[in-house]
Each structure stands twice: as structure tokens, then as C-alpha cells.
Protein backbone atom coordinates (compact mmCIF):
# COMPACT_ATOMS: atom_id res chain seq x y z
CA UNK A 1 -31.45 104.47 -89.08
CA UNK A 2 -33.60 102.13 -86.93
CA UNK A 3 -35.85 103.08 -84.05
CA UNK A 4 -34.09 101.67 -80.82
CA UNK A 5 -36.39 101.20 -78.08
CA UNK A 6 -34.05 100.32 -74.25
CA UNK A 7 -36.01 98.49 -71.66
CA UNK A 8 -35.29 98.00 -68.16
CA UNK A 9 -36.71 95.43 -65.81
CA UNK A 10 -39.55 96.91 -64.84
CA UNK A 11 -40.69 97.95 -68.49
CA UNK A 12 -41.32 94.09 -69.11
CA UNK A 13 -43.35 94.23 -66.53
CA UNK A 14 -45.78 96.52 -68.17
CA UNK A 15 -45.63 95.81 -71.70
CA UNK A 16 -49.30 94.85 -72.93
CA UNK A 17 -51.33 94.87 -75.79
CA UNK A 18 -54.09 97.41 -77.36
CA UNK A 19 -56.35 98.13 -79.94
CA UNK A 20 -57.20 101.74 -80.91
CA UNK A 21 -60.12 102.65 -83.45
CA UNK A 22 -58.71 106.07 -83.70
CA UNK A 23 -55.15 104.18 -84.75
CA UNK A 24 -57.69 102.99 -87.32
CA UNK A 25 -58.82 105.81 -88.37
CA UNK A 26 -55.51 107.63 -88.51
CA UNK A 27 -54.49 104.55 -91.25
CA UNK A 28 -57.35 104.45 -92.83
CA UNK A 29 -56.72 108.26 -93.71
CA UNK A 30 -53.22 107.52 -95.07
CA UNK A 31 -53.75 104.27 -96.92
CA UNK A 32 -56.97 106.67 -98.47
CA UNK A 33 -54.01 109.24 -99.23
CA UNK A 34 -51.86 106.24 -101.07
CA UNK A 35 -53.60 103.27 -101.92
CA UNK A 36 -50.96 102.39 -104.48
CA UNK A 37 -49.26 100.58 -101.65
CA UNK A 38 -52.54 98.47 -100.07
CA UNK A 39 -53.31 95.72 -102.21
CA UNK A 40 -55.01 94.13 -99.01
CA UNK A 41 -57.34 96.75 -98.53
CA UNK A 42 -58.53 97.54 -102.47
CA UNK A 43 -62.06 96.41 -102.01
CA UNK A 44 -62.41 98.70 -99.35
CA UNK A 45 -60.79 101.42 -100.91
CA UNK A 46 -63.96 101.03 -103.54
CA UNK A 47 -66.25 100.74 -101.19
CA UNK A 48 -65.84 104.01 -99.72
CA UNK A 49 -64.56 105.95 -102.57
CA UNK A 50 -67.73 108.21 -102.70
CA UNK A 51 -68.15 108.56 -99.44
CA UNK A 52 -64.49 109.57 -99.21
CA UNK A 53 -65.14 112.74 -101.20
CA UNK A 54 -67.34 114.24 -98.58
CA UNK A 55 -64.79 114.49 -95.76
CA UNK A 56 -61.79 117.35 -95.58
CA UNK A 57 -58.88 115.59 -95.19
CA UNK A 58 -56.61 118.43 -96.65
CA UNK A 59 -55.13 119.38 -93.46
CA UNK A 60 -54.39 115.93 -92.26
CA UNK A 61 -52.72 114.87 -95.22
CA UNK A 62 -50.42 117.46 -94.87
CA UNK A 63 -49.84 116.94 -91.66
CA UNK A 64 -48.68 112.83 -92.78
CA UNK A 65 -45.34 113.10 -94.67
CA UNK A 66 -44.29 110.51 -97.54
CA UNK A 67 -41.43 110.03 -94.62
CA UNK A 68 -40.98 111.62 -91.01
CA UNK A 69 -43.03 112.56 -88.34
CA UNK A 70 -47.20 112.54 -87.83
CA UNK A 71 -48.09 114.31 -84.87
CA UNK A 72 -48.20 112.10 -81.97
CA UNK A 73 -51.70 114.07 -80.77
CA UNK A 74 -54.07 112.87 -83.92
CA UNK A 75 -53.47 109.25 -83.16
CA UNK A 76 -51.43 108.90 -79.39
CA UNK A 77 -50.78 105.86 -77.70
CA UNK A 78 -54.18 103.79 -76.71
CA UNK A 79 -55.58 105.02 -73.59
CA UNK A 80 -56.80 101.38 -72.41
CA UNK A 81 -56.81 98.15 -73.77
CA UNK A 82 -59.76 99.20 -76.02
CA UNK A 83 -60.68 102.33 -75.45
CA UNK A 84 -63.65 103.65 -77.35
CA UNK A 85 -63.66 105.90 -80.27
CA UNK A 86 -65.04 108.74 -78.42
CA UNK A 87 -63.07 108.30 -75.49
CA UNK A 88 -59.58 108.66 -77.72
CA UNK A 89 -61.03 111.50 -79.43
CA UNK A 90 -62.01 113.59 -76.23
CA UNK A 91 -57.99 112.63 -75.27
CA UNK A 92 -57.24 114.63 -79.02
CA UNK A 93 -59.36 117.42 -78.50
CA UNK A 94 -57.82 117.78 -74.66
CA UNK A 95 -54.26 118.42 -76.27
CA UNK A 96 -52.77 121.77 -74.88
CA UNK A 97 -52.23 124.16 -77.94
CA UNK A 98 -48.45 124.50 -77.17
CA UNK A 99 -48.29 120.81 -77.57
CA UNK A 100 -50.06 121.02 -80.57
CA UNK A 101 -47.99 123.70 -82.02
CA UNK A 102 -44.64 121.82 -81.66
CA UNK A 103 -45.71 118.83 -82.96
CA UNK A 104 -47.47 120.10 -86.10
CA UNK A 105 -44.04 122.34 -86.49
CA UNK A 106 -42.62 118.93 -86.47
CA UNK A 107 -44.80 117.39 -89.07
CA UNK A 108 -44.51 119.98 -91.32
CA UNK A 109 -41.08 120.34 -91.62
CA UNK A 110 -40.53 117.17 -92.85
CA UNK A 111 -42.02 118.48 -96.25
CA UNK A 112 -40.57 121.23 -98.04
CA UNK A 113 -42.92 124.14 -97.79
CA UNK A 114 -45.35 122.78 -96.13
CA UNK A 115 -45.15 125.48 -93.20
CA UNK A 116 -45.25 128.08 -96.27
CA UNK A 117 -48.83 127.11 -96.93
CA UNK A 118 -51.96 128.97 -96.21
CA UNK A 119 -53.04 125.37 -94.57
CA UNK A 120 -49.67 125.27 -92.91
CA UNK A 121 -49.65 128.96 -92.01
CA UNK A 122 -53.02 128.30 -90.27
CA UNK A 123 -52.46 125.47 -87.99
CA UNK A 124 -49.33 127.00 -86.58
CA UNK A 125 -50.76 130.32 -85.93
CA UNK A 126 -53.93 128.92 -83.89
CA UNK A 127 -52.94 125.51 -82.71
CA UNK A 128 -56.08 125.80 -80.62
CA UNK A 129 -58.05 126.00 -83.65
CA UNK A 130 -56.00 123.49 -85.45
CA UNK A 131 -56.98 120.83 -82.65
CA UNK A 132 -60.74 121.52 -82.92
CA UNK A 133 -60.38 121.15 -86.38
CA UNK A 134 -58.01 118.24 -86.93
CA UNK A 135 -60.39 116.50 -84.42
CA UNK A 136 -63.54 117.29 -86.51
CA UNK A 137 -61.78 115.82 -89.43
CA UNK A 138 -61.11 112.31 -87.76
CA UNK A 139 -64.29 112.22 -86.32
CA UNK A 140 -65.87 112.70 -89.59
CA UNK A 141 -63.29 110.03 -91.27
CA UNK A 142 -64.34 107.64 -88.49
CA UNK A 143 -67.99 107.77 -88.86
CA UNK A 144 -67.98 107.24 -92.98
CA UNK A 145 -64.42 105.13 -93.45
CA UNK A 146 -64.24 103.10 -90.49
CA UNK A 147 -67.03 102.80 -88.11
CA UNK A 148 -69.18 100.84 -90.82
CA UNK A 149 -66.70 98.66 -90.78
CA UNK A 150 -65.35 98.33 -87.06
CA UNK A 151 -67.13 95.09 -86.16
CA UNK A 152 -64.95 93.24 -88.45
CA UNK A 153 -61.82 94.81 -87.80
CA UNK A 154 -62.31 94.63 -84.46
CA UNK A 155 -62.66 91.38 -84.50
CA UNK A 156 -59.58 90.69 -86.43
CA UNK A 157 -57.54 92.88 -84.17
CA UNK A 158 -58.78 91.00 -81.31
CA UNK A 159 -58.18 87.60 -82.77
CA UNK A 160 -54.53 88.94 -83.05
CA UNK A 161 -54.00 89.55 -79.35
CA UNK A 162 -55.72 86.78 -79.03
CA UNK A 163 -53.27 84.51 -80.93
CA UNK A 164 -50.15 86.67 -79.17
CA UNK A 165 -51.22 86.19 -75.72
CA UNK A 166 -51.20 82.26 -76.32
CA UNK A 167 -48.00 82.70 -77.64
CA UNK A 168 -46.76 85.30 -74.72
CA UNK A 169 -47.88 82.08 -72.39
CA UNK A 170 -46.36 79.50 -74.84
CA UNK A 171 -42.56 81.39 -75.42
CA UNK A 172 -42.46 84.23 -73.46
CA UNK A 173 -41.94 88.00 -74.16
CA UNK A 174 -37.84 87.48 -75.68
CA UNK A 175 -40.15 84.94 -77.96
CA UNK A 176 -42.77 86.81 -78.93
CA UNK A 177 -41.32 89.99 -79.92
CA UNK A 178 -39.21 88.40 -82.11
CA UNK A 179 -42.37 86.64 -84.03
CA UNK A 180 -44.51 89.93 -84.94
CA UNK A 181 -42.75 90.91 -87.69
CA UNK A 182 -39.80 90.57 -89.55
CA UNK A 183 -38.52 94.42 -89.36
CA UNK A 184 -38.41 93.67 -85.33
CA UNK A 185 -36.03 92.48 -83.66
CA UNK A 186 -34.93 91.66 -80.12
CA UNK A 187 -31.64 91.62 -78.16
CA UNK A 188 -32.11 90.02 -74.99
CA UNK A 189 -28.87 90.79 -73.89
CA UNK A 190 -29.76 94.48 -73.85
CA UNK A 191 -32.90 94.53 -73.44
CA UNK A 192 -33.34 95.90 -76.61
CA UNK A 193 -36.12 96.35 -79.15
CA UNK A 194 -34.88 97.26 -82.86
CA UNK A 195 -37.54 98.25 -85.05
CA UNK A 196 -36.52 99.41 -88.66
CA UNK A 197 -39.42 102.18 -88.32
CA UNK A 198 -37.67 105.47 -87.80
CA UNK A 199 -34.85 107.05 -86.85
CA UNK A 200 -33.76 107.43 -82.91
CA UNK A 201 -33.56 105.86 -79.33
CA UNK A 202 -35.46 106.03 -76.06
CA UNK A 203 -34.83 104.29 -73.12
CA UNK A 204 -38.64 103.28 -71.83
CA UNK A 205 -37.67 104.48 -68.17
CA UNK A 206 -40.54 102.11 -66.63
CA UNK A 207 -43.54 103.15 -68.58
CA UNK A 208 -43.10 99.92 -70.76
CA UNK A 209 -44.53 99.06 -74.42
CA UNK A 210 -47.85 98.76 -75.77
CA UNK A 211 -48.05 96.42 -78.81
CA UNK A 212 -50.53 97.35 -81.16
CA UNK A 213 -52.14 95.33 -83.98
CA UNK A 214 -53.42 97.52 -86.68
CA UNK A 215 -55.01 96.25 -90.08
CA UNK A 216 -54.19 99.64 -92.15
CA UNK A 217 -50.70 100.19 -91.00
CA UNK A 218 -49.65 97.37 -92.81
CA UNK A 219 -47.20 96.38 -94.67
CA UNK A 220 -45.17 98.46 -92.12
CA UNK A 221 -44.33 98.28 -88.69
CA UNK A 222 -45.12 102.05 -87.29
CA UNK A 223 -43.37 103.42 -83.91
CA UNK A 224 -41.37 106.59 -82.85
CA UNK A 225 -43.71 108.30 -79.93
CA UNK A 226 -41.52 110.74 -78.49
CA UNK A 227 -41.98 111.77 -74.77
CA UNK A 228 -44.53 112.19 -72.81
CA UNK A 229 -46.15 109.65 -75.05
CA UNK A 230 -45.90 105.66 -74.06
CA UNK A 231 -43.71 104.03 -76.28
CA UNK A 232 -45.61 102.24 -78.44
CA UNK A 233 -45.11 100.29 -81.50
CA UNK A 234 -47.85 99.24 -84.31
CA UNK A 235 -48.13 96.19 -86.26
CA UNK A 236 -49.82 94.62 -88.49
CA UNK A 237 -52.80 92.58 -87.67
CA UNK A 238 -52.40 88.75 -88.67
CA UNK A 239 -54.93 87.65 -91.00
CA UNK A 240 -55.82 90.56 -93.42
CA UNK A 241 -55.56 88.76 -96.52
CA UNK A 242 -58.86 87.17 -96.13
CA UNK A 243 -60.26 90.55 -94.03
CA UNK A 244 -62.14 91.83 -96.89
CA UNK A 245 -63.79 88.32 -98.48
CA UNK A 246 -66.53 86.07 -97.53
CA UNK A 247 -65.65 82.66 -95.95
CA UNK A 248 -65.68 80.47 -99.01
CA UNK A 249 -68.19 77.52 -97.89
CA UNK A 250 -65.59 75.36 -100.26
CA UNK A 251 -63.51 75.66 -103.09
CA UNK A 252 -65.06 77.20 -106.56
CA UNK A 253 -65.19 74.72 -109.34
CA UNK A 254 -63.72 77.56 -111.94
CA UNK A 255 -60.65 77.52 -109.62
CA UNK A 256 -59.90 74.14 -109.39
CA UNK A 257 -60.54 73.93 -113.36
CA UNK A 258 -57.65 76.56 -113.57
CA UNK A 259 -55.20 74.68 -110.54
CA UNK A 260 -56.52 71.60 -110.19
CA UNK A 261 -58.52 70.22 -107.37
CA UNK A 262 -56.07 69.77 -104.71
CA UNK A 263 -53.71 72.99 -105.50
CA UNK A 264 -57.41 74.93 -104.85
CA UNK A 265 -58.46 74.03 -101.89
CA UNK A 266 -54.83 74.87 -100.58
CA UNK A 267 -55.51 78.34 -101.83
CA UNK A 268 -59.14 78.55 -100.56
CA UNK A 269 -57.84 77.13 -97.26
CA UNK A 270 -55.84 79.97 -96.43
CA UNK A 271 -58.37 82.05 -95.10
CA UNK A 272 -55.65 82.89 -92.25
CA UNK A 273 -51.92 82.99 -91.70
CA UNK A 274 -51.54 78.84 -91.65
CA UNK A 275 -48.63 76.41 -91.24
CA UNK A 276 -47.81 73.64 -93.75
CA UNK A 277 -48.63 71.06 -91.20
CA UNK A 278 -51.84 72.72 -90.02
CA UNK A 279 -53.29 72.82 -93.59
CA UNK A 280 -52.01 68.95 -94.18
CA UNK A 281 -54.19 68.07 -91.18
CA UNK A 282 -57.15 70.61 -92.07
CA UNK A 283 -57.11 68.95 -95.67
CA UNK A 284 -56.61 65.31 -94.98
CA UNK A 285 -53.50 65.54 -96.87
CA UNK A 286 -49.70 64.68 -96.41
CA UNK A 287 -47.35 67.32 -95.64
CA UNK A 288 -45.17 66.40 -98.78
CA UNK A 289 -47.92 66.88 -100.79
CA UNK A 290 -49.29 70.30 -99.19
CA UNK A 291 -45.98 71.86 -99.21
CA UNK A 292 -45.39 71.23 -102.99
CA UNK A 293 -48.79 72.79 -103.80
CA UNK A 294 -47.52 75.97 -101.03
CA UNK A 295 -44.16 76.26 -103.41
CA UNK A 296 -45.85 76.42 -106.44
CA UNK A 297 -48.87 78.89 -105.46
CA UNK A 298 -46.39 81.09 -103.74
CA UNK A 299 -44.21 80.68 -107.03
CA UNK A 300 -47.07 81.92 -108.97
CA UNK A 301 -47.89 85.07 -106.78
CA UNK A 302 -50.75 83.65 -104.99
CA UNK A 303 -49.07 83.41 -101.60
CA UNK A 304 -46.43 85.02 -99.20
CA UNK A 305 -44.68 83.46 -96.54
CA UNK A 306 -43.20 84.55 -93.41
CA UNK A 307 -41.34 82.68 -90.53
CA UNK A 308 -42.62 82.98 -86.88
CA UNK A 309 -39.97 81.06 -84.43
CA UNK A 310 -39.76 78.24 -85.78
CA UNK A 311 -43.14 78.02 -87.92
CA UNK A 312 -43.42 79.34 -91.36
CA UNK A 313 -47.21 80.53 -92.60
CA UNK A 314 -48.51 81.18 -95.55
CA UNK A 315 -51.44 83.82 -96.48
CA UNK A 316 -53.14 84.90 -99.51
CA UNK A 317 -51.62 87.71 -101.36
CA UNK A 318 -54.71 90.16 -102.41
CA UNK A 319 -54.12 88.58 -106.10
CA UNK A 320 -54.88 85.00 -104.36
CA UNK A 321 -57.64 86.27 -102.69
CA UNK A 322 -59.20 88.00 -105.62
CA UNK A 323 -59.00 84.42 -107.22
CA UNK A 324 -60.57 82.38 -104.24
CA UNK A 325 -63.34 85.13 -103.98
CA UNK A 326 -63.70 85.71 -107.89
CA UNK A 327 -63.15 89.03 -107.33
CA UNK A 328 -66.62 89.82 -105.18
CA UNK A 329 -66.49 92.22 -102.38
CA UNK A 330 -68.18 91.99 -99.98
């Protein structure tokens, strides 16, 4: 079933976005738990694979179900438009240990016997413990996975709300939440926000929506904060094909020995979601042309595409990017 989320009048008033390095962090833990799924986010996942070893993530992984609930205390709603790392963690480490207690009950009995664990059996006999130590174990993750990092995904997630906000100002909110992913959609009618991203309803009762770009929740959309938590729901960040890889200056001769000249610097172009027409002006070239060279890249596995309003853009898949790049982290 799909997560329903009912607004009223007053929650459109107070829908707004965030960005939350301890949403990060939280991600970055779980795409570290099943890279399998994050192509994007490989050269990364190299990059820190020693460092990796030396934090104990045991307890939150269990606590982060292959489906169902993650408790809403290791990674709540942003506090602020961009809160600080330390200021969301304090918020963690303030949970009540009754609150804790539920929602880890919650976590773990979305895996079959999970609770039946000596990890299990521990965090729901000493919640109070459980927080200390569930807090210790992001803050550890977020000094060696993510902090080195932050000043580029920061700046990502910010050219995101950046780009929404125009578009909040250009179409309006019925607009806009229709255009951040496919897996959302919008019933003005209702007032109505239908995100295939779990499993119930909640009416938003005034507190209103925060919107929240995140680079390592993707490919999925993320939501289902229950109450007292703000509704919130997490996307992914526009632009993360490129996120790990240098600008290329211009397009690698090897490349356009393997496409041709013109078919390359398409690909090397696409250093962000771009529309056909954007890329035919960027490249001095007609849109006929550009969009034959977009159908045969994306043909090939070097692209994806996806419609916002009445725009479709194209991005580098991370085999398209490896091939740009030649494969070089950075």
C-alpha cells in the first residue's frame, strides 16, 4: 500500500524544505549495509571501505529492516532548515527511553527474530542505554563516512532546493510536488500527497511537510514519520550522477574514438539532470540532432530519463559516468 499524506489549508502554508547531515548519515549507513543497489555512490563505497571496518554498526543495521520501519529517533525530521550535525544529534541523544523503547520494538519486529537476539534483547531492556549507544554509533559513522565528504554533498543538496524553490515560484506547490519524483503524486482535489513509500495515512493536522533532498536515499523516495514527528518525506537529490566525478574540462579523445565526436560531448555534457533543448543550446547544436544522440546513449545504458511537468532530463547512469570519467575517482 502507498503512504497517504492529507493536507489541510494551513499545512500548505508551512510546507518547506531541509537538509539534514544526520539524514545523511542515517543513508550512508544503509547504502554501506547494501551497496548492491547504489550504483551512484560505488566510488564512494571504495573510498571508505577501510575506514568502514572501524565503526560498530551491528546494532543499527538491525535496527534498518530489508522492509518496514527504522526508528523515527536515529534520523527524525530536520530540526531547521540546516541544522548542524551536532545540533540533530543532541535532539537523538534527548529521546525519552519510553520513546525509544517503542520504536525500536517497532523496528525489530519487522524482522523475524530480531527481538530474540542478544543485540535485540539489549536495546529493549535499557532503551536508555540503547540511545547513548545508537547515538555513539552515528556520531562515529558521521565523522569517518560522511563528514569528509559533507562540503560536496552539501552543496548538491543545496543546489536542489535551490532549483525547487525557482520552480515553487515558477508553478507553484500542486506543480512542484508533482515534479520530484515519479513515485509522488498529487491530488489537488484532496489535498492529497501519494507517495508509494510505505504503508498508511496521516492527516498533517497543520504541522505541514518538510521536503527533503537526500543523495543516499536514492533511488527511493523515503517517508512514513508517525506522530509526534513532522511529516516529512525524503527524496532524492537532483544531480548525483556526476556527484562523485571531476568536472570534465571537455570531452576525452578515447571517448569520442569509441562514440564519435558529437555523441561524446552529449555524454560528457550531462554533468546534471539536463533538457534536450538546454544541451542543443549548451552544444551549439540542433535539437534534432541532440535528441537522436539522447535516444541512442540512453539505448545503450549510458543515460536515464525522467519527465518533470512538461520537461524531460536526462542524467548519466553510473555506467555513463564511469565512461566520461574513465573510471577515476576522485
Amino acid at each position: 500500500m502507498p503512504l497517504h499524506l492529507h493536507l489541510g489549508e494551513s499545512d500548505l502554508l508551512h510546507c518547506r524544505f531541509a537538509i539534514s547531515p544526520l539524514w545523511e548519515t542515517q543513508e550512508a549507513i544503509r547504502t554501506l549495509k547494501r551497496p548492491e543497489r547504489h550504483g551512484y555512490h560505488l566510488p564512494w563505497l571504495r573510498r571508505i571501505r577501510a575506514a568502514a571496518r572501524t565503526v560498530d554498526l551491528a546494532a543499527v543495521w538491525l535496527l534498518m529492516p530489508q522492509r518496514g520501519h527504522t526508528p523515527d529517533f536515529m534520523g527524525p525530521p530536520p530540526i531547521g532548515p540546516a541544522a548542524t550535525f551536532d545540533e540533530e544529534i543532541a535532539a537523538v541523544r534527548a529521546t525519552p527511553a519510553e520513546v525509544a523503547r517503542h520504536d525500536i520494538a517497532l523496528s525489530l519486529a519487522c524482522t523475524p527474530g530480531a527481538a530474540d537476539t542478544a543485540t535485540g534483547r539489549g536495546l529493549l531492556a535499557e532503551p536508555a542505554r540503547a540511545v547513548r549507544e545508537l547515538a555513539d554509533a552515528l556520531e562515529h559513522a558521521w565523522h569517518v563516512l560522511v563528514e569528509p565528504e559533507w562540503p560536496r554533498l552539501r552543496a548538491l543538496l543545496e543546489a536542489d532546493v535551490a532549483y525547487h524553490s525557482r520552480r515553487l515560484a515558477q508553478i507553484g506547490l500542486e506543480g512542484l510536488l508533482g515534479e520530484l519524483h515519479p513515485r509522488i503524486d498529487w491530488d489537488p482535489a484532496t489535498l492529497t500527497l501519494t507517495a508509494r513509500a510505505g504503508s498508511h495515512r496521516r492527516s498533517l493536522d497543520g504541522q505541514g511537510l518538510v521536503l527533503l533532498p537526500s543523495v543516499f536515499s536514492w533511488p527511493d523516495v523515503v517517508s512514513g514519520f508517525e506522530p509526534p514527528w513532522q511529516p516529512t518525506v525524503a527524496y532524492p537529490a537532483r544531480g548525483i550522477g556526476s556527484l562523485w566525478t571531476q568536472p570534465s574540462g571537455a570531452t576525452p579523445q578515447a571517448l569520442a574514438g569509441i562514440l564519435g565526436r558529437r555523441r561524446a560531448d552529449v555524454l560528457s555534457a550531462l554533468g546534471a539532470p539536463t533538457s534536450t533543448s538546454a544541451l542543443a543550446h549548451a552544444l551549439g547544436l540542433a535539437p534534432s540532432s541532440v535528441s537522436a544522440h539522447l535516444t541512442a546513449l540512453r539505448a545503450a545504458g549510458l543515460l536515464t530519463a525522467q519527465r518533470y511537468g512538461h520537461q524531460v532530463l536526462y542524467e548519466r547512469t553510473p555506467l555513463g559516468s564511469a565512461l566520461v570519467t574513465g573510471g577515476q575517482d576522485t
